[in-house]
PDB file of N, CA and C in Angstrom:
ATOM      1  N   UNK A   1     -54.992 -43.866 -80.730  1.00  0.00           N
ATOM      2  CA  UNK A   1     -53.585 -44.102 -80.494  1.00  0.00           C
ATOM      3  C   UNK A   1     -53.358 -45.132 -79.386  1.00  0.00           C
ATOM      4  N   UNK A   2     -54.111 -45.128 -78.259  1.00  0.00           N
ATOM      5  CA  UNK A   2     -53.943 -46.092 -77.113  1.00  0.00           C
ATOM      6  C   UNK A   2     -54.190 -47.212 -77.572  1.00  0.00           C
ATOM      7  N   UNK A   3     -54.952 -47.475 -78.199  1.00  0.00           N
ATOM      8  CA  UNK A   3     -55.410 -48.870 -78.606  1.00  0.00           C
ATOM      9  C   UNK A   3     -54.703 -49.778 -79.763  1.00  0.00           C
ATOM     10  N   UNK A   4     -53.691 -48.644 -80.394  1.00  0.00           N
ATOM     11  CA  UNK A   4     -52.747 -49.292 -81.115  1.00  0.00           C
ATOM     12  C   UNK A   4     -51.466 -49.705 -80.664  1.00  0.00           C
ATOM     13  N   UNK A   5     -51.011 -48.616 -79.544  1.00  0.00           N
ATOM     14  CA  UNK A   5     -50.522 -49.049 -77.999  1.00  0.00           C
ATOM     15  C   UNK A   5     -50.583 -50.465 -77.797  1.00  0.00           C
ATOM     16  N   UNK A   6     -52.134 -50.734 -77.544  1.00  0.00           N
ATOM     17  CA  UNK A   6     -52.152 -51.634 -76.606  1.00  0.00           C
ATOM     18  C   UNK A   6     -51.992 -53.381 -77.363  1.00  0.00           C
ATOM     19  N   UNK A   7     -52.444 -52.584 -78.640  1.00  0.00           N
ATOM     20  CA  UNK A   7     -52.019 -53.958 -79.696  1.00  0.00           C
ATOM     21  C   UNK A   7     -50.922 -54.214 -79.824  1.00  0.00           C
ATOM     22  N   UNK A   8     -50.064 -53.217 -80.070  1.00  0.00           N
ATOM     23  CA  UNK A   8     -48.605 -54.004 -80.230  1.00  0.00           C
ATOM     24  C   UNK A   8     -47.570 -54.444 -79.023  1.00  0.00           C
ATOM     25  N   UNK A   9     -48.331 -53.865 -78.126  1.00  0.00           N
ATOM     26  CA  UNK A   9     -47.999 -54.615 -76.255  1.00  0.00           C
ATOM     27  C   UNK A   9     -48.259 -56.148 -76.596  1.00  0.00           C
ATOM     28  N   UNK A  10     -49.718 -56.205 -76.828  1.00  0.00           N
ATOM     29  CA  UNK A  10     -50.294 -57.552 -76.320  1.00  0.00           C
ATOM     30  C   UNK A  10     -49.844 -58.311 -77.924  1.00  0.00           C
ATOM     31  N   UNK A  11     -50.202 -58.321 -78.869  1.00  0.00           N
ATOM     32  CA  UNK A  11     -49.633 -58.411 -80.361  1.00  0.00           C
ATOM     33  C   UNK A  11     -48.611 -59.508 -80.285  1.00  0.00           C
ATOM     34  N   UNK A  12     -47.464 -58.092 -80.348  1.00  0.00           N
ATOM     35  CA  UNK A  12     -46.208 -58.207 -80.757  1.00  0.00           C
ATOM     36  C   UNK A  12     -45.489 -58.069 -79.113  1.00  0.00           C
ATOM     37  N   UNK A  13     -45.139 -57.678 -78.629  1.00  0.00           N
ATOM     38  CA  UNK A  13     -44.655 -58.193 -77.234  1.00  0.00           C
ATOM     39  C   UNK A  13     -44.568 -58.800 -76.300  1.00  0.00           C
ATOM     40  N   UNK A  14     -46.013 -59.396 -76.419  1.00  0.00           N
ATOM     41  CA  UNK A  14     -46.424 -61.124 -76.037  1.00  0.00           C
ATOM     42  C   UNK A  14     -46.985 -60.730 -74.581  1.00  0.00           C
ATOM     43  N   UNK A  15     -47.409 -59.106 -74.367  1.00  0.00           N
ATOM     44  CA  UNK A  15     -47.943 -58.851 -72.726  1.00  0.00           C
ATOM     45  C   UNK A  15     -49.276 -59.571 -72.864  1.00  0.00           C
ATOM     46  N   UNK A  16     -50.306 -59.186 -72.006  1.00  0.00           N
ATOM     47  CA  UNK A  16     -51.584 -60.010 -71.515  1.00  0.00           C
ATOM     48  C   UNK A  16     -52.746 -58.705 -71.072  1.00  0.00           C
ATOM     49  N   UNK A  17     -53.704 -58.357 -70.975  1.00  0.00           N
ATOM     50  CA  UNK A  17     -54.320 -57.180 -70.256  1.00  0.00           C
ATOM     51  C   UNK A  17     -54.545 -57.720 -68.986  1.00  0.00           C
ATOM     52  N   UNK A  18     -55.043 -57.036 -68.126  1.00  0.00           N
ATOM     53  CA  UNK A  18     -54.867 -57.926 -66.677  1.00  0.00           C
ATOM     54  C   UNK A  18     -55.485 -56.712 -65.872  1.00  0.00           C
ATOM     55  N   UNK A  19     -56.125 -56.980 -64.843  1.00  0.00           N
ATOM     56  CA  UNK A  19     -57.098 -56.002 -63.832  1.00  0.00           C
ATOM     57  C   UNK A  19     -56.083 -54.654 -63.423  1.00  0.00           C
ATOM     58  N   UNK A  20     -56.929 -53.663 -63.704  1.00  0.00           N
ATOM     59  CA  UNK A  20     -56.319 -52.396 -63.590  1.00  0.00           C
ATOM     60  C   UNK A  20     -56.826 -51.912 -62.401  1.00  0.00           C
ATOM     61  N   UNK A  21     -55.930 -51.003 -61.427  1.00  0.00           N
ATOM     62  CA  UNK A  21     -56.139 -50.430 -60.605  1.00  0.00           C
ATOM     63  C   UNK A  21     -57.251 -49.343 -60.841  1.00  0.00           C
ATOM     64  N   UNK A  22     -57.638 -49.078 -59.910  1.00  0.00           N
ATOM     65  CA  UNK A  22     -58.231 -47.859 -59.554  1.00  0.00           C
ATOM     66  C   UNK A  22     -57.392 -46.540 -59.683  1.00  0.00           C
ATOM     67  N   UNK A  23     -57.073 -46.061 -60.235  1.00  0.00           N
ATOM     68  CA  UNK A  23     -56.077 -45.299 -60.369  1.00  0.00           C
ATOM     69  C   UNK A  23     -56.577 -43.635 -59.504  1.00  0.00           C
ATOM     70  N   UNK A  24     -58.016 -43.374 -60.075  1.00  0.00           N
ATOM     71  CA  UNK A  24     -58.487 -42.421 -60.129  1.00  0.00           C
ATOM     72  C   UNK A  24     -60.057 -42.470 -60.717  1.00  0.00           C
ATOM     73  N   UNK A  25     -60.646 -41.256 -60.514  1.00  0.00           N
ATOM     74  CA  UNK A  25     -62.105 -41.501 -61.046  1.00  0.00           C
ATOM     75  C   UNK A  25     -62.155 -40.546 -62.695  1.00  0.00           C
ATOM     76  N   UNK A  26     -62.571 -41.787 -62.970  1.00  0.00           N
ATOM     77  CA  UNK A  26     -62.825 -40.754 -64.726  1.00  0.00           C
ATOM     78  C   UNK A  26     -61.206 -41.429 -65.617  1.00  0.00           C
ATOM     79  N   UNK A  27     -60.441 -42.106 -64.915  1.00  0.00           N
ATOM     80  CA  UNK A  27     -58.875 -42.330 -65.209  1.00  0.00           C
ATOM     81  C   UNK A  27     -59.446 -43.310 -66.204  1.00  0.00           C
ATOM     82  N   UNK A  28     -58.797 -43.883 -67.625  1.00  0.00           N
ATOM     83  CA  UNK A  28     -58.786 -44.600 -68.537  1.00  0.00           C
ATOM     84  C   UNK A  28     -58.092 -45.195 -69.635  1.00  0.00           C
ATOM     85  N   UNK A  29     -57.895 -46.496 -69.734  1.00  0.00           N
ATOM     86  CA  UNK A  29     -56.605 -47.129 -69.995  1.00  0.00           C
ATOM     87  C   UNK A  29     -56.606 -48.539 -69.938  1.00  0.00           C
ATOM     88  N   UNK A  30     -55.167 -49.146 -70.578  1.00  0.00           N
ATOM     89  CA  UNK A  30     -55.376 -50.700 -69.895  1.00  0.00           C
ATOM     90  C   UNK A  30     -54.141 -50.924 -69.090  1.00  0.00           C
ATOM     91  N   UNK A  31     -54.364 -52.023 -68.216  1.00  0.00           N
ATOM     92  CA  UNK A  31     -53.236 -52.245 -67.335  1.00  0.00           C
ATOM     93  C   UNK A  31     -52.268 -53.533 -68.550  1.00  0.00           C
ATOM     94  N   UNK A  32     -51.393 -54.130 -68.540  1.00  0.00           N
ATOM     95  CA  UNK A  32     -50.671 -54.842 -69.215  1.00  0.00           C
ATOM     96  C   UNK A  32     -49.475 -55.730 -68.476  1.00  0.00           C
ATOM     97  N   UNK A  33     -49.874 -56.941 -68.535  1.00  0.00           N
ATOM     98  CA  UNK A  33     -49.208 -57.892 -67.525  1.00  0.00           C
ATOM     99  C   UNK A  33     -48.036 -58.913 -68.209  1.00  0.00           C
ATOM    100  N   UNK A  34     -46.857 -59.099 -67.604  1.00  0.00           N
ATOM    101  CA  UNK A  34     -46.145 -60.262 -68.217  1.00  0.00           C
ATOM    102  C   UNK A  34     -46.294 -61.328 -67.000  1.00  0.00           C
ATOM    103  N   UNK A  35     -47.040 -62.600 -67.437  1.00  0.00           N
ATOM    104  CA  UNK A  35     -47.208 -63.608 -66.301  1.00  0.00           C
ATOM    105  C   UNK A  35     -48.320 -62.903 -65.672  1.00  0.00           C
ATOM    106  N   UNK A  36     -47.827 -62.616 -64.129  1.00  0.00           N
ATOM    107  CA  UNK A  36     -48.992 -62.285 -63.006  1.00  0.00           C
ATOM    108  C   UNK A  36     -48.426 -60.892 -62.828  1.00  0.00           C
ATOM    109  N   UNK A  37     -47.527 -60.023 -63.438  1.00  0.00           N
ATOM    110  CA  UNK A  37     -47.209 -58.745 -62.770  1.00  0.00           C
ATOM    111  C   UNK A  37     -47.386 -58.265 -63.545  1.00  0.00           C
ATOM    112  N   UNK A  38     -47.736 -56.353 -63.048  1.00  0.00           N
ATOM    113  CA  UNK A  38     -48.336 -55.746 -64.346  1.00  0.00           C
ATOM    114  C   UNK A  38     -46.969 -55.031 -64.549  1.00  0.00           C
ATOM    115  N   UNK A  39     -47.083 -54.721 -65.950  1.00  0.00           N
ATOM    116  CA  UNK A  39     -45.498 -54.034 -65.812  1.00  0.00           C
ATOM    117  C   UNK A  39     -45.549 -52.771 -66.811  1.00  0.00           C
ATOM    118  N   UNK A  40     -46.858 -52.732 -67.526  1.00  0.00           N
ATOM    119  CA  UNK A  40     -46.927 -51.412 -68.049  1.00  0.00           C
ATOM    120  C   UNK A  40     -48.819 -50.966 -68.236  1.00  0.00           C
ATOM    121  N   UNK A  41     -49.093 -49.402 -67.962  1.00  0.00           N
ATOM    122  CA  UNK A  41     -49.965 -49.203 -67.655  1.00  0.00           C
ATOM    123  C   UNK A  41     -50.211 -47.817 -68.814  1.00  0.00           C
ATOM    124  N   UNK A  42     -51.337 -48.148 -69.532  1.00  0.00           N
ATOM    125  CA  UNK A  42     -51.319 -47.353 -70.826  1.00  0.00           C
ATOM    126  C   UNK A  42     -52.551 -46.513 -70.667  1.00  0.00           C
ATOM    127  N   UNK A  43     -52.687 -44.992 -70.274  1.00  0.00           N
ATOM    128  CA  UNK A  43     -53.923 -44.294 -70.089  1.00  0.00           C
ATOM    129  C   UNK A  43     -53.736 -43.104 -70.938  1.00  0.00           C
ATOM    130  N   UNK A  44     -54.949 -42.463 -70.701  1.00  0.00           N
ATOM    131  CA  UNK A  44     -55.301 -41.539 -71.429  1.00  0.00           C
ATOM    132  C   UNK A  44     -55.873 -40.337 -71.091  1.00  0.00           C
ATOM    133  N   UNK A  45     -55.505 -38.985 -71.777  1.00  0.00           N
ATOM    134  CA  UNK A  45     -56.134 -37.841 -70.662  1.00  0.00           C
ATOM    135  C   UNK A  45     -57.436 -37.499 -71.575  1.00  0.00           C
ATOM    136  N   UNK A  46     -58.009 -37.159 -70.502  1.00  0.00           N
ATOM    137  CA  UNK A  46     -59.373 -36.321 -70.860  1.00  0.00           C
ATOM    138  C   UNK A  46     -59.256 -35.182 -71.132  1.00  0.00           C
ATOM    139  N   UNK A  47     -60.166 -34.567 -71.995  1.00  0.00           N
ATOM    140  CA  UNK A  47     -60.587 -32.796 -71.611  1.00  0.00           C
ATOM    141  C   UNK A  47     -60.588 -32.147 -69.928  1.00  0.00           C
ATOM    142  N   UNK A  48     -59.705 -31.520 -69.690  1.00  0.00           N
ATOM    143  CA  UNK A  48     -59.266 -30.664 -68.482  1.00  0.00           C
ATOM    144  C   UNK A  48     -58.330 -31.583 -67.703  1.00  0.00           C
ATOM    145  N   UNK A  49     -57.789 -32.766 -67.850  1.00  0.00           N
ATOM    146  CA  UNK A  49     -56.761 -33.598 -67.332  1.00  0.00           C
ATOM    147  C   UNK A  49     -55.694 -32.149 -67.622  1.00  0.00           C
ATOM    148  N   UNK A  50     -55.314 -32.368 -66.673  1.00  0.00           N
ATOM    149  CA  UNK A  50     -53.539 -31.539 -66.267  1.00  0.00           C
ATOM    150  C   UNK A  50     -52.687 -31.888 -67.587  1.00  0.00           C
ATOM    151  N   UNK A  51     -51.767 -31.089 -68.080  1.00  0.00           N
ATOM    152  CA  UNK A  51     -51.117 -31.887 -69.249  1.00  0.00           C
ATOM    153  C   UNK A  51     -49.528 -33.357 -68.077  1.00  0.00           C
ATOM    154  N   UNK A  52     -49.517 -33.818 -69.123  1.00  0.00           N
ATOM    155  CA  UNK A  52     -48.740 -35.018 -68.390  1.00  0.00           C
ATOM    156  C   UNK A  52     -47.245 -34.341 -68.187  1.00  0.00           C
ATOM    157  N   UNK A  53     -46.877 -34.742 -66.741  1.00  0.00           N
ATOM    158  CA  UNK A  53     -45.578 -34.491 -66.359  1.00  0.00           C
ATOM    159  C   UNK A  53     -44.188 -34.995 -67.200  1.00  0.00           C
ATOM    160  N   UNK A  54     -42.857 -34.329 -67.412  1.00  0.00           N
ATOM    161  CA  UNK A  54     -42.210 -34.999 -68.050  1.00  0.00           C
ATOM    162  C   UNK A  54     -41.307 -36.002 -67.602  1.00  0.00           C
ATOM    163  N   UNK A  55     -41.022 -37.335 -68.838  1.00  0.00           N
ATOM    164  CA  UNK A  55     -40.393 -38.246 -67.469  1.00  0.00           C
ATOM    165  C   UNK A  55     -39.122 -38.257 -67.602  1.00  0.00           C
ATOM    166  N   UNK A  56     -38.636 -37.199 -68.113  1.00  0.00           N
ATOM    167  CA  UNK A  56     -37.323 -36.601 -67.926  1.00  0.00           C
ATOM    168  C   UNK A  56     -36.227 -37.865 -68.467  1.00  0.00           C
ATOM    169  N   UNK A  57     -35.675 -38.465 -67.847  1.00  0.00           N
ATOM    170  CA  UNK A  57     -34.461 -39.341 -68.829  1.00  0.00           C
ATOM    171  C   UNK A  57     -35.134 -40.527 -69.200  1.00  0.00           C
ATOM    172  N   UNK A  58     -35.962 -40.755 -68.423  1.00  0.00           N
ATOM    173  CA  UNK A  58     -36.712 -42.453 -68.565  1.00  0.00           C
ATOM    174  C   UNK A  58     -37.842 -41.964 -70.146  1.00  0.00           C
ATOM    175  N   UNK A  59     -37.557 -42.382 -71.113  1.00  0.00           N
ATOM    176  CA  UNK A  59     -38.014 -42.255 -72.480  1.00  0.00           C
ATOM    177  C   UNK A  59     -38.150 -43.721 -72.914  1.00  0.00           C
ATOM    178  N   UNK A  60     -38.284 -44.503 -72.349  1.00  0.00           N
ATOM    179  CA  UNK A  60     -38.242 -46.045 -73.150  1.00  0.00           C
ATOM    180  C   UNK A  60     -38.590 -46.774 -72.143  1.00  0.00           C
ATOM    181  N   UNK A  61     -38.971 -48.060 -72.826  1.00  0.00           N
ATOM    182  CA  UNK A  61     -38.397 -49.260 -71.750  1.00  0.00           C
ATOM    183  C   UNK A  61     -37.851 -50.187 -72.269  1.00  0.00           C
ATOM    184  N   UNK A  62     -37.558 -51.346 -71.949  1.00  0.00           N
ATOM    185  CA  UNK A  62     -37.237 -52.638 -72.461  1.00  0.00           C
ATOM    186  C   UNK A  62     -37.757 -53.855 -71.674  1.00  0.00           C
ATOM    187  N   UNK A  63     -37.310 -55.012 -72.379  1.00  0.00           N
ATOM    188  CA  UNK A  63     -38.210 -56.329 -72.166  1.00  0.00           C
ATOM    189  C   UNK A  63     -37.271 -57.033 -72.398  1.00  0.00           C
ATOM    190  N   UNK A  64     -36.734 -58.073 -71.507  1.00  0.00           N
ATOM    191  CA  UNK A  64     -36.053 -59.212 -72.140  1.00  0.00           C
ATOM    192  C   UNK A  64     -37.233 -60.279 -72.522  1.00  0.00           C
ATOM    193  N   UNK A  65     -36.547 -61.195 -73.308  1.00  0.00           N
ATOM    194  CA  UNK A  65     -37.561 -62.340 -73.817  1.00  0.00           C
ATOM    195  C   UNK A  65     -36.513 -63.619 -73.865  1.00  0.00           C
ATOM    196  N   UNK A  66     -37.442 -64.906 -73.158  1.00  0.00           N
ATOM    197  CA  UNK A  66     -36.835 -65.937 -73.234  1.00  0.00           C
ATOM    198  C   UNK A  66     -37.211 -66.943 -74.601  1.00  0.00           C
ATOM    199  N   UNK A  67     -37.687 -66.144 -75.640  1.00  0.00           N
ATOM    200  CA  UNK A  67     -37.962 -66.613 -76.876  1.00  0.00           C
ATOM    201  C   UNK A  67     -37.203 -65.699 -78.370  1.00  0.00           C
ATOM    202  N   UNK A  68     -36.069 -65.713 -78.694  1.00  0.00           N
ATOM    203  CA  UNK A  68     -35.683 -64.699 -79.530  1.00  0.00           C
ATOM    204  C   UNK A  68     -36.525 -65.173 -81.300  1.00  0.00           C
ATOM    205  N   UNK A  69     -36.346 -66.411 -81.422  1.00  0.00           N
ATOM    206  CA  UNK A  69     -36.473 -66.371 -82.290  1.00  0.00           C
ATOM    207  C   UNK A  69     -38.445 -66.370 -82.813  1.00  0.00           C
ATOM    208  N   UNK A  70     -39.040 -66.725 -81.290  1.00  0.00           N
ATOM    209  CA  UNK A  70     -40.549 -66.577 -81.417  1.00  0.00           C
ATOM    210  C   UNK A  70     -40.943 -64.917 -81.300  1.00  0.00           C
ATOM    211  N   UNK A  71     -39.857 -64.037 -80.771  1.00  0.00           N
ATOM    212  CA  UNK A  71     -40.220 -62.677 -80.656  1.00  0.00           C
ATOM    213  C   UNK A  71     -39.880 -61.806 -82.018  1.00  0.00           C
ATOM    214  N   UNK A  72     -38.898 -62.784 -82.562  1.00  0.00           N
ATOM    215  CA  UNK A  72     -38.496 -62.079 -84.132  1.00  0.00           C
ATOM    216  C   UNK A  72     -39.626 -62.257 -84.912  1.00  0.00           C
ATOM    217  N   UNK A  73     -40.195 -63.382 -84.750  1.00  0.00           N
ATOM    218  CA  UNK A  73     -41.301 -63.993 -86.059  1.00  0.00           C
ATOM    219  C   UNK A  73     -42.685 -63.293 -85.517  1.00  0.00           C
ATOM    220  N   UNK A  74     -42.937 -62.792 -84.281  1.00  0.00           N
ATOM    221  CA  UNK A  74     -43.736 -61.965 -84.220  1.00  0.00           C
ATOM    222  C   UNK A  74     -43.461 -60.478 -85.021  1.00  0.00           C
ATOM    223  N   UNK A  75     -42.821 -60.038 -84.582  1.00  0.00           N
ATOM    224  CA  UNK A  75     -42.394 -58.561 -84.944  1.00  0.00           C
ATOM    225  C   UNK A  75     -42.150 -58.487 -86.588  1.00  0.00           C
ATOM    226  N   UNK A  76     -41.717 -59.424 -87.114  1.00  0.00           N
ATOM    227  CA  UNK A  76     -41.463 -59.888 -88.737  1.00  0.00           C
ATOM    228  C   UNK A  76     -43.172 -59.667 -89.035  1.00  0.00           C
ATOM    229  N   UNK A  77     -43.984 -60.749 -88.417  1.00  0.00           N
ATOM    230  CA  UNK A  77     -44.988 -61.117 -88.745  1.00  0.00           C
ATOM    231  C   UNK A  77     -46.056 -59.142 -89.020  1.00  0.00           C
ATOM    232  N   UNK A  78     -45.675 -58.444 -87.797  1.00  0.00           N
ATOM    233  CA  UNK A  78     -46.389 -57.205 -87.480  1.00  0.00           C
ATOM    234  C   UNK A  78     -45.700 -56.551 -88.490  1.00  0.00           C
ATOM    235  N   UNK A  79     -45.035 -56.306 -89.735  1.00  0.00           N
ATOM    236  CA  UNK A  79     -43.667 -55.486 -90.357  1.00  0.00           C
ATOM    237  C   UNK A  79     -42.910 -54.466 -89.446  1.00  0.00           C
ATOM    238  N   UNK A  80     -42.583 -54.884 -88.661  1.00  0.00           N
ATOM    239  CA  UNK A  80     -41.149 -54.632 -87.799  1.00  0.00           C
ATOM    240  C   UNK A  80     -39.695 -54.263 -88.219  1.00  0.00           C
ATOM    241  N   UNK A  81     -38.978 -54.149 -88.314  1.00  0.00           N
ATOM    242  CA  UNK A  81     -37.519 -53.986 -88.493  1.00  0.00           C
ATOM    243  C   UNK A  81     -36.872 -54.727 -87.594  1.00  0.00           C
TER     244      UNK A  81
END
């Protein structure tokens, strides 16, 4: 599942992978950069990882893009809606 994640980040959203923190030991994932900032960080739990906290109203994000019609022909290109 992460890795299909991380395809349609880098894919179809036009992010970049980019050096991931240290987060933790045993922690695993990719970091995901627009330009030089990372702006989304995609991990994964292990066997005995805590279950994940809830993030209560924040359920999404968004992205502006200074390319509409190069971000349509991506997402067209991936079968998108």
């Amino acid at each position: 599942m992460i890795e299909r994640q991380r395809r349609f980040h880098v894919g179809v959203a036009g992010l970049h992978e980019g050096p991931r923190p240290a987060f933790r030991s045993g922690s695993r994932g990719h970091c995901l950069h627009a330009g030089e900032t990372d702006v989304l960080h995609l991990t994964t739990a292990g066997r005995g990882d805590a279950s994940p906290a809830s993030t209560g109203r924040l359920n999404h994000l968004a992205f502006a893009c200074a390319d509409l019609a190069a971000t349509r022909a991506r997402m067209d290109a991936a079968g998108l809606a």
